[in-house]
PDB file of N, CA and C in Angstrom:
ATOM      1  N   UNK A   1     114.959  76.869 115.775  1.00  0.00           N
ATOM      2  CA  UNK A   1     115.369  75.690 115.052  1.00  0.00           C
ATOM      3  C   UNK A   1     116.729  75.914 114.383  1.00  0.00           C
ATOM      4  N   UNK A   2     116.857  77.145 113.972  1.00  0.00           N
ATOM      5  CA  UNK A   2     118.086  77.299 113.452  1.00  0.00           C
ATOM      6  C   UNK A   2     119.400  77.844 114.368  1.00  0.00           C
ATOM      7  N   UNK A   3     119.359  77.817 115.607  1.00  0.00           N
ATOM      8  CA  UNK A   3     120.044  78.316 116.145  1.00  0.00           C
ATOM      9  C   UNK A   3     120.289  76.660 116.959  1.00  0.00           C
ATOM     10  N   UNK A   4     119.406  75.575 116.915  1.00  0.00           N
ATOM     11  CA  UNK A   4     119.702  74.372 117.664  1.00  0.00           C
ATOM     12  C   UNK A   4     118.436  73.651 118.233  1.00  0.00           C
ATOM     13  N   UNK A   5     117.571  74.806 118.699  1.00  0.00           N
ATOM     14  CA  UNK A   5     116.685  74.516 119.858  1.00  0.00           C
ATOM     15  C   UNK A   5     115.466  73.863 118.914  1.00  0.00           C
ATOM     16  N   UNK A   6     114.624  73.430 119.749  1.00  0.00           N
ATOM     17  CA  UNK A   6     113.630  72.709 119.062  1.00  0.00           C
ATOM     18  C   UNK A   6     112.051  73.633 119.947  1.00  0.00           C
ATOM     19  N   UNK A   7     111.021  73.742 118.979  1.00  0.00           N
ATOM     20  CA  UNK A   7     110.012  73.981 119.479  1.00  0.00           C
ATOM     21  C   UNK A   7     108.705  73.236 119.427  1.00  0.00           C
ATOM     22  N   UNK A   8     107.796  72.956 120.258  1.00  0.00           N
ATOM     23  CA  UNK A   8     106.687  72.350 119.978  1.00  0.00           C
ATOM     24  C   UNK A   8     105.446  73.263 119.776  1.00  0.00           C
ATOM     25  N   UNK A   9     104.305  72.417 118.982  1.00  0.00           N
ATOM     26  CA  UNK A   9     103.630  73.063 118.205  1.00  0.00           C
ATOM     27  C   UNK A   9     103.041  73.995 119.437  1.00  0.00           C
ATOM     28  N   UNK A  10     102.880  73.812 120.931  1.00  0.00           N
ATOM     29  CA  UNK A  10     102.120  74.605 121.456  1.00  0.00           C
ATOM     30  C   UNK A  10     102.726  75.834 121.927  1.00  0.00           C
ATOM     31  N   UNK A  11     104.233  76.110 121.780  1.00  0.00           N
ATOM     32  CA  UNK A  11     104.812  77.330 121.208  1.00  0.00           C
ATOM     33  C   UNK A  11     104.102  77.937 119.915  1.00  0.00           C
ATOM     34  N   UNK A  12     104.575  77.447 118.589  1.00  0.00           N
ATOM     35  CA  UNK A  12     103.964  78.048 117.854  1.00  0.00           C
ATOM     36  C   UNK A  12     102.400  78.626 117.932  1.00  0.00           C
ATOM     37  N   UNK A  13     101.449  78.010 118.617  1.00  0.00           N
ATOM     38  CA  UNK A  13      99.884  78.364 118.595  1.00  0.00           C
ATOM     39  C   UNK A  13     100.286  79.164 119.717  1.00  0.00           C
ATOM     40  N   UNK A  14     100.650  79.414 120.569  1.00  0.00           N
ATOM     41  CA  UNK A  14     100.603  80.643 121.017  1.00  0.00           C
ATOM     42  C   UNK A  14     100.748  81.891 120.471  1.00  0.00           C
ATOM     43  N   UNK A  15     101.964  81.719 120.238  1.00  0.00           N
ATOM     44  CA  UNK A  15     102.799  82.740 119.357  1.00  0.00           C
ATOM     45  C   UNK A  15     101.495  83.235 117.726  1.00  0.00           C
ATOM     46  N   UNK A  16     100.932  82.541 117.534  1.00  0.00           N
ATOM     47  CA  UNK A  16     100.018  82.976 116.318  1.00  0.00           C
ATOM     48  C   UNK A  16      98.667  83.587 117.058  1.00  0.00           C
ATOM     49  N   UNK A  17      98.345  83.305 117.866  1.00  0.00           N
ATOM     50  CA  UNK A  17      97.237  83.398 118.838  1.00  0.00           C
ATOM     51  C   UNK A  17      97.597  85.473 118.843  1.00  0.00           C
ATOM     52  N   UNK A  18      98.733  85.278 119.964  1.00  0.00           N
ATOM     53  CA  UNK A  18      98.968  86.574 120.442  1.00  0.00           C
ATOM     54  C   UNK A  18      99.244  87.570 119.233  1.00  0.00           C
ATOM     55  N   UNK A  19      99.869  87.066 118.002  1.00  0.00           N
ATOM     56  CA  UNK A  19     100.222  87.849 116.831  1.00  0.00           C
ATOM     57  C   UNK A  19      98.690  88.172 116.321  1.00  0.00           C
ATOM     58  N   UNK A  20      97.870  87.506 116.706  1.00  0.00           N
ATOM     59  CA  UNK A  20      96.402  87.658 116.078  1.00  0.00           C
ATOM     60  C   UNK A  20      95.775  88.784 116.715  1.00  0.00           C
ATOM     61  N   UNK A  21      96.319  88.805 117.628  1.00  0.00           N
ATOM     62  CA  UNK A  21      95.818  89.759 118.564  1.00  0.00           C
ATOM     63  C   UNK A  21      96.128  91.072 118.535  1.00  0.00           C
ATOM     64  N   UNK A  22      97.350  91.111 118.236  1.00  0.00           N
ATOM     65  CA  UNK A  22      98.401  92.249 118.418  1.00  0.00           C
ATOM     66  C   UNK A  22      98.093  92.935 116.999  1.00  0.00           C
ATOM     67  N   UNK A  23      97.633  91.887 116.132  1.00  0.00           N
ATOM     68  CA  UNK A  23      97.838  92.593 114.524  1.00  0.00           C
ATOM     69  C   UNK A  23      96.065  93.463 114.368  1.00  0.00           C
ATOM     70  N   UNK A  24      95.389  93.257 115.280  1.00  0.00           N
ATOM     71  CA  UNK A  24      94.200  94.266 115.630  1.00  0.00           C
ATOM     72  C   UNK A  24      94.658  95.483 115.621  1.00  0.00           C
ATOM     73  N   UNK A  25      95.777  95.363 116.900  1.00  0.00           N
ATOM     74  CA  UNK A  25      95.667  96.320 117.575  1.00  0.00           C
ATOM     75  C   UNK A  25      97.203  96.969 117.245  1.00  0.00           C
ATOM     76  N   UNK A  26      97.803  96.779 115.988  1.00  0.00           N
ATOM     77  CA  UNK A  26      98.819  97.245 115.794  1.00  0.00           C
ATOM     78  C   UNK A  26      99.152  98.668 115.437  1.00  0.00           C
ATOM     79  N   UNK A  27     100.391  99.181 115.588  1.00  0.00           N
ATOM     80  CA  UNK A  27     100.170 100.895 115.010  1.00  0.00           C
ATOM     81  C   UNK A  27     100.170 100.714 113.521  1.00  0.00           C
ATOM     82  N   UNK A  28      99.711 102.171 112.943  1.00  0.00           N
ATOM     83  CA  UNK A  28      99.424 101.913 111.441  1.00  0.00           C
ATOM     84  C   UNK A  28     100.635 102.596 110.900  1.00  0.00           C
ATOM     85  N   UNK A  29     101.779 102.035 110.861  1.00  0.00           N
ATOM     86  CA  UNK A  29     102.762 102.767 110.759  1.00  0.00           C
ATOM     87  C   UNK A  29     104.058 101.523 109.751  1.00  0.00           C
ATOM     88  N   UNK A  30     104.509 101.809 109.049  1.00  0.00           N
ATOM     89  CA  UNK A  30     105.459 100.484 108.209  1.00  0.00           C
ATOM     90  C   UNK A  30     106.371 100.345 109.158  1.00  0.00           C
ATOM     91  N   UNK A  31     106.447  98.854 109.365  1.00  0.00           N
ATOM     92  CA  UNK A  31     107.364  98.423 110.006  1.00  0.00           C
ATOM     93  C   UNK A  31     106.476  98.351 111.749  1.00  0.00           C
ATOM     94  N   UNK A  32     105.176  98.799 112.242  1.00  0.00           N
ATOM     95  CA  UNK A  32     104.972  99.270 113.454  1.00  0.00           C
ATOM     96  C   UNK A  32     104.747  96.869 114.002  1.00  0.00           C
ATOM     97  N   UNK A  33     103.980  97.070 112.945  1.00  0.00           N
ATOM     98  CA  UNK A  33     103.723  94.792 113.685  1.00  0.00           C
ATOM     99  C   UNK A  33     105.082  94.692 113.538  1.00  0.00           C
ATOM    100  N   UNK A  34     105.556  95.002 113.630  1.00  0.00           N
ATOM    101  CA  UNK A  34     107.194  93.628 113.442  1.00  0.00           C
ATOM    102  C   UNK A  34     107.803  94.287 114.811  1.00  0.00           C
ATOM    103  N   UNK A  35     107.613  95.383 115.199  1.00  0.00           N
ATOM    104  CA  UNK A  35     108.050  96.438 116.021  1.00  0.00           C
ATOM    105  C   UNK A  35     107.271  96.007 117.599  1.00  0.00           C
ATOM    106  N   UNK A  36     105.922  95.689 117.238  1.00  0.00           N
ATOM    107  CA  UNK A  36     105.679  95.546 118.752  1.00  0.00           C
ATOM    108  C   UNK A  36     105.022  94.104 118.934  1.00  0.00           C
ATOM    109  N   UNK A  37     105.527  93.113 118.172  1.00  0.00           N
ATOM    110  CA  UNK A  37     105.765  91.837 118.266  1.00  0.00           C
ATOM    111  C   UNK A  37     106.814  91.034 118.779  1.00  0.00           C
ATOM    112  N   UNK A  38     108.419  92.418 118.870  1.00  0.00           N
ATOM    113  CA  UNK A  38     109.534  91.789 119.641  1.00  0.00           C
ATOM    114  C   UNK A  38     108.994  90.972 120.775  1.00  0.00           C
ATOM    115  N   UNK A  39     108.701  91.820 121.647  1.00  0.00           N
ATOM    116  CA  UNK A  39     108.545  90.578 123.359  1.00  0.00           C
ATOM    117  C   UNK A  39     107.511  89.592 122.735  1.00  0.00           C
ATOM    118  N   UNK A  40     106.774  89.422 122.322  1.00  0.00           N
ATOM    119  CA  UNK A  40     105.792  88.489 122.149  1.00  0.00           C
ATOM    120  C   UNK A  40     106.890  87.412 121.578  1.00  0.00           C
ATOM    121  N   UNK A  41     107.641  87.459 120.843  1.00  0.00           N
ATOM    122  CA  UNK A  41     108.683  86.530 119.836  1.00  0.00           C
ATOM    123  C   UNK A  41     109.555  85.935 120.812  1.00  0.00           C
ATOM    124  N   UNK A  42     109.676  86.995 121.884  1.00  0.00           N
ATOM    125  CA  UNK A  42     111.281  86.243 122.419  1.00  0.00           C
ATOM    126  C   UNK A  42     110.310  86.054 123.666  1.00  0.00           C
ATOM    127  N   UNK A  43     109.302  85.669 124.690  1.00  0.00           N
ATOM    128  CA  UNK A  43     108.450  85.083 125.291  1.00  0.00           C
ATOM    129  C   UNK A  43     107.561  83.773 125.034  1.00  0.00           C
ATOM    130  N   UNK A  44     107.161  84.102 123.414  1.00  0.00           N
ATOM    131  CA  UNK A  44     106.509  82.481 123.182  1.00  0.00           C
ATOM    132  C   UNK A  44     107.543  81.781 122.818  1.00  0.00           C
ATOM    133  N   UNK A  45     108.231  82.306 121.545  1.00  0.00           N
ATOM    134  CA  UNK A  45     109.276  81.373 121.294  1.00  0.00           C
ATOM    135  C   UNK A  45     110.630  81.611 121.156  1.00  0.00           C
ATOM    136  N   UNK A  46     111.057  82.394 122.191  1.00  0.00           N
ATOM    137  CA  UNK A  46     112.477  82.559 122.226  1.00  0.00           C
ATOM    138  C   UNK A  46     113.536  82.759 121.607  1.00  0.00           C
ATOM    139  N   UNK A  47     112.672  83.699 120.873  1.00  0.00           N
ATOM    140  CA  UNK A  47     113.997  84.946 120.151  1.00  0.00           C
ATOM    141  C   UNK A  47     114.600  85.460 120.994  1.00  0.00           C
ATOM    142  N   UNK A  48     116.031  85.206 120.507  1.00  0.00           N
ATOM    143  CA  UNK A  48     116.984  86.167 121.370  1.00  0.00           C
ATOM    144  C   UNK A  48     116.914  87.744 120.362  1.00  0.00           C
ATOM    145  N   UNK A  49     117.281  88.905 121.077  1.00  0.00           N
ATOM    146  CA  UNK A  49     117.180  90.299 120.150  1.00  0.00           C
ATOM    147  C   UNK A  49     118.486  89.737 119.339  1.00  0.00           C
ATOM    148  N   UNK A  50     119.344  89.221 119.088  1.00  0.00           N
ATOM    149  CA  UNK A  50     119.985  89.281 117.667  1.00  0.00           C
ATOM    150  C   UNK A  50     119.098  88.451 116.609  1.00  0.00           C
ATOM    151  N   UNK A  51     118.440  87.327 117.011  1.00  0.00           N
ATOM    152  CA  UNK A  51     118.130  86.860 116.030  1.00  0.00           C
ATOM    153  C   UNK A  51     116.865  87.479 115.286  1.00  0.00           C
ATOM    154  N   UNK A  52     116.402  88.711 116.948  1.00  0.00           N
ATOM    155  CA  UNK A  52     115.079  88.968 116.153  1.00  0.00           C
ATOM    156  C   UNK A  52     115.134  90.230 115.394  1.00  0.00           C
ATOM    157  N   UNK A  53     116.443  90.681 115.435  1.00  0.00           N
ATOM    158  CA  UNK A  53     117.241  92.081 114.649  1.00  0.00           C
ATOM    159  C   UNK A  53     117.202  91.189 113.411  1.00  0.00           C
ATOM    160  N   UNK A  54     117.517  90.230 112.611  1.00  0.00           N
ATOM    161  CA  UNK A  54     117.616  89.889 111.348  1.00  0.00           C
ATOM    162  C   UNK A  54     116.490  89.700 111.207  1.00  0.00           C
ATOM    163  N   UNK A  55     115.376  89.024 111.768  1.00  0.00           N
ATOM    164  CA  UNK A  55     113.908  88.864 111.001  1.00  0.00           C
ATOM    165  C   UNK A  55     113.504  90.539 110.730  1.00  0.00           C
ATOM    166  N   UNK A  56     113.952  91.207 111.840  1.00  0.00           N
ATOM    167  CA  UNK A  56     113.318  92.535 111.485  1.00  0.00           C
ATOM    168  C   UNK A  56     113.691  93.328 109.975  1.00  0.00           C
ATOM    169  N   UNK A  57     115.232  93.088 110.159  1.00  0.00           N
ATOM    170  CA  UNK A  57     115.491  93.625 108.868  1.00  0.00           C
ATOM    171  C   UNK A  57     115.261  92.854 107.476  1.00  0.00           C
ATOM    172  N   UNK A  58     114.821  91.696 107.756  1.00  0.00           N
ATOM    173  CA  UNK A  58     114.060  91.050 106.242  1.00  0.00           C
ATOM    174  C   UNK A  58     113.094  91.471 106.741  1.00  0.00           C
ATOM    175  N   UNK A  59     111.964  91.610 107.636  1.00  0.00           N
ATOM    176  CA  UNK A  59     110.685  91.985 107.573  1.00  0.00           C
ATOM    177  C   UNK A  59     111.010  93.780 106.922  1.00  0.00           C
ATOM    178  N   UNK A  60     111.778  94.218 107.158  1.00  0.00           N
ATOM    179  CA  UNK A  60     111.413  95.826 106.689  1.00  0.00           C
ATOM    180  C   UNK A  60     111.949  95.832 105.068  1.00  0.00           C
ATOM    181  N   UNK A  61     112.804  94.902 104.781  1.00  0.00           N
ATOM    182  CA  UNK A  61     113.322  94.712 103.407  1.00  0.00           C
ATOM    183  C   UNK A  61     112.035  94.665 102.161  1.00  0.00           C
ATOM    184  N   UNK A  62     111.277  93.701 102.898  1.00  0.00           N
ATOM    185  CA  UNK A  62     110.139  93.766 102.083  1.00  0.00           C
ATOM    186  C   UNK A  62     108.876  93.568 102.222  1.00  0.00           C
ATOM    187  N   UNK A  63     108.605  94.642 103.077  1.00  0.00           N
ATOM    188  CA  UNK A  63     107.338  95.268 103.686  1.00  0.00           C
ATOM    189  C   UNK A  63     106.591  96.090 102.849  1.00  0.00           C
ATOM    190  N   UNK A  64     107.339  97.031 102.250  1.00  0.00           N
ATOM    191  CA  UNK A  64     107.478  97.749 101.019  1.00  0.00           C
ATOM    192  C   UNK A  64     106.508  96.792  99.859  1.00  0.00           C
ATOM    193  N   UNK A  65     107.002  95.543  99.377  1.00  0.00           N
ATOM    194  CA  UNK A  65     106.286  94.506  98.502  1.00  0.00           C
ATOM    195  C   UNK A  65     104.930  94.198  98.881  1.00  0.00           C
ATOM    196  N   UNK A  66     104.759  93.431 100.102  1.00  0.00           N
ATOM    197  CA  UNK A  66     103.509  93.311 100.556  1.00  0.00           C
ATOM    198  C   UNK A  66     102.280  94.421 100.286  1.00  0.00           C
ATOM    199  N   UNK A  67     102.838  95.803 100.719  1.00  0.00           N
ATOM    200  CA  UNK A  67     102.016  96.811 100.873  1.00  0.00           C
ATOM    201  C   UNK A  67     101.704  96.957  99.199  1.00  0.00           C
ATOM    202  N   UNK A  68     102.269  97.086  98.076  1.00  0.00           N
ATOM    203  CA  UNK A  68     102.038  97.000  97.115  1.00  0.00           C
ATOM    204  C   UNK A  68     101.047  96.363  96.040  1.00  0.00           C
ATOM    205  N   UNK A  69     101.459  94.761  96.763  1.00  0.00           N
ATOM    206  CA  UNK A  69     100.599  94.177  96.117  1.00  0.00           C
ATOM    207  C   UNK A  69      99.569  94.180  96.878  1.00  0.00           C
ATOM    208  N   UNK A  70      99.089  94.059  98.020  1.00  0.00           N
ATOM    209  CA  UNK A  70      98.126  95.084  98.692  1.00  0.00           C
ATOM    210  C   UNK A  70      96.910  96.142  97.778  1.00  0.00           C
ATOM    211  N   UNK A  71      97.489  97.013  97.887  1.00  0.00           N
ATOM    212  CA  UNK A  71      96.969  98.018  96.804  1.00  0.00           C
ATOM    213  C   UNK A  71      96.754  97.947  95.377  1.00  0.00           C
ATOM    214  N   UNK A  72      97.509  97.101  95.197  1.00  0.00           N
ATOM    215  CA  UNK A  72      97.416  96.133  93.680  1.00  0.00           C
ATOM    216  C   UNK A  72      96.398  95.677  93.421  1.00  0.00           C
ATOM    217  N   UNK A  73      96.164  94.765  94.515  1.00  0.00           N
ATOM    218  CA  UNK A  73      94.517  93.572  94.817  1.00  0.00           C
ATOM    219  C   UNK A  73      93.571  94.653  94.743  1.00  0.00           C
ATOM    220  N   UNK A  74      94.056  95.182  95.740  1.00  0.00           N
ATOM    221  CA  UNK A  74      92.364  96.323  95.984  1.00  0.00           C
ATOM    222  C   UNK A  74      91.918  97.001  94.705  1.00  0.00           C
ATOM    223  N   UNK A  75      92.943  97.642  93.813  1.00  0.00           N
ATOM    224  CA  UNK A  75      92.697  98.360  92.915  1.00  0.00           C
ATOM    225  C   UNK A  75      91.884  97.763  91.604  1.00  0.00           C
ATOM    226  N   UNK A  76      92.631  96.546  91.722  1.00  0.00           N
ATOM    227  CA  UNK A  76      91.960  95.095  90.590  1.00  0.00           C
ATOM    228  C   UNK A  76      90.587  94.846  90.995  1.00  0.00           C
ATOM    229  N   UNK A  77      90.196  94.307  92.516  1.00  0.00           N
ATOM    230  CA  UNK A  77      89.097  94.289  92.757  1.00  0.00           C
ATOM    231  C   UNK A  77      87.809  95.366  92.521  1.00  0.00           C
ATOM    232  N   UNK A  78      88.363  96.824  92.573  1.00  0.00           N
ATOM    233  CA  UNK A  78      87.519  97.698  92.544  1.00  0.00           C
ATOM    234  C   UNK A  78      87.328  97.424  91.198  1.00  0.00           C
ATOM    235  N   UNK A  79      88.050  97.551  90.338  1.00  0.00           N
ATOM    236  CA  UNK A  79      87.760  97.745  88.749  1.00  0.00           C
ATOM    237  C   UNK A  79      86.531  96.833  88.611  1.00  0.00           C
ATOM    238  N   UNK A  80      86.474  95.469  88.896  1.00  0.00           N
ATOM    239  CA  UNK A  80      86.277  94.104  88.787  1.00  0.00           C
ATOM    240  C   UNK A  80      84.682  94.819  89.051  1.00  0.00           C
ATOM    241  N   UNK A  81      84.172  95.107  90.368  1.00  0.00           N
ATOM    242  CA  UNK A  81      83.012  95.282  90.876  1.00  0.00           C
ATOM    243  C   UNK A  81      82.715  96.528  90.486  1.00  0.00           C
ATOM    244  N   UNK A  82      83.250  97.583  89.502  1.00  0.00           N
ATOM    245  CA  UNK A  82      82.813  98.517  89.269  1.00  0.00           C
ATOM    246  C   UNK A  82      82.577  98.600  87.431  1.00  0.00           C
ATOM    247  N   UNK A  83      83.142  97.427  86.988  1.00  0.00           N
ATOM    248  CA  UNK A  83      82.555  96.808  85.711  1.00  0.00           C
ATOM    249  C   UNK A  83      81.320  95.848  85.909  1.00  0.00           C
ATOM    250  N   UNK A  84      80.978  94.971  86.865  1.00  0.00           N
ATOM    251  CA  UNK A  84      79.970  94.040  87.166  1.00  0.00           C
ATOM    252  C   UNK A  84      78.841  94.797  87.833  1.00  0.00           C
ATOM    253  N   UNK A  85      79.116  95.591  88.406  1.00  0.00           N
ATOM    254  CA  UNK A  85      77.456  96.852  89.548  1.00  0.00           C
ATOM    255  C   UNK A  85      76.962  97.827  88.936  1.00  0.00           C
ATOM    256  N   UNK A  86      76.445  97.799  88.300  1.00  0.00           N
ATOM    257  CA  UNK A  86      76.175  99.283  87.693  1.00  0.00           C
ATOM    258  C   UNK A  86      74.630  99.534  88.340  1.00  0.00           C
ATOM    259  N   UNK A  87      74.874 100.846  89.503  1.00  0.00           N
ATOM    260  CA  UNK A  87      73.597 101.567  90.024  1.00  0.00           C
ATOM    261  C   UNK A  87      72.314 101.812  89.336  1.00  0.00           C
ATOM    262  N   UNK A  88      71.444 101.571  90.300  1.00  0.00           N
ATOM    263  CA  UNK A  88      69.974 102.197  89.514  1.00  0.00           C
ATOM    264  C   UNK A  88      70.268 103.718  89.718  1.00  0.00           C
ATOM    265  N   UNK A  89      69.680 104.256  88.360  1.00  0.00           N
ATOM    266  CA  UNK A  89      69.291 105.461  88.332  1.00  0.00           C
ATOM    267  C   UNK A  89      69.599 106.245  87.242  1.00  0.00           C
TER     268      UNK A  89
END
């Protein structure tokens, strides 16, 4: 869209379909989904590699954040259920 072209929604549902897929089976590595989502990007919806070199480098910019608050949630949640459960015994 920003380069001109126009896409229809049954681009996009692909493209989320296969990312659904891929994010199973992704490496566990920072930065590894953004990494082996290239062809999937420029096949459903036609990223060219420059444009998909800038999503990459905002995706690695703040990948870092995500993972954080990530661990953030989890850590809150544990507290949460480990003030509310208290074991028999």
């Amino acid at each position: 869209m920003l380069s001109g072209g126009s896409l229809h929604a049954g681009a996009f549902a692909q493209y989320i379909f296969l990312l659904s897929i891929l994010a199973v089976a992704a490496p566990g590595v920072p930065g590894g989904m953004v990494l082996a989502a290239a062809p999937i990007a420029e096949s459903a919806i036609g990223l060219a590699p420059p444009q998909y070199a800038i999503l990459m480098a905002a995706y690695l910019a703040i990948d870092g954040v995500g993972t954080a608050c990530n661990l953030t949630g989890d850590g809150a949640i544990a507290l949460v259920v480990d003030k509310i459960w208290k074991p028999r015994g």
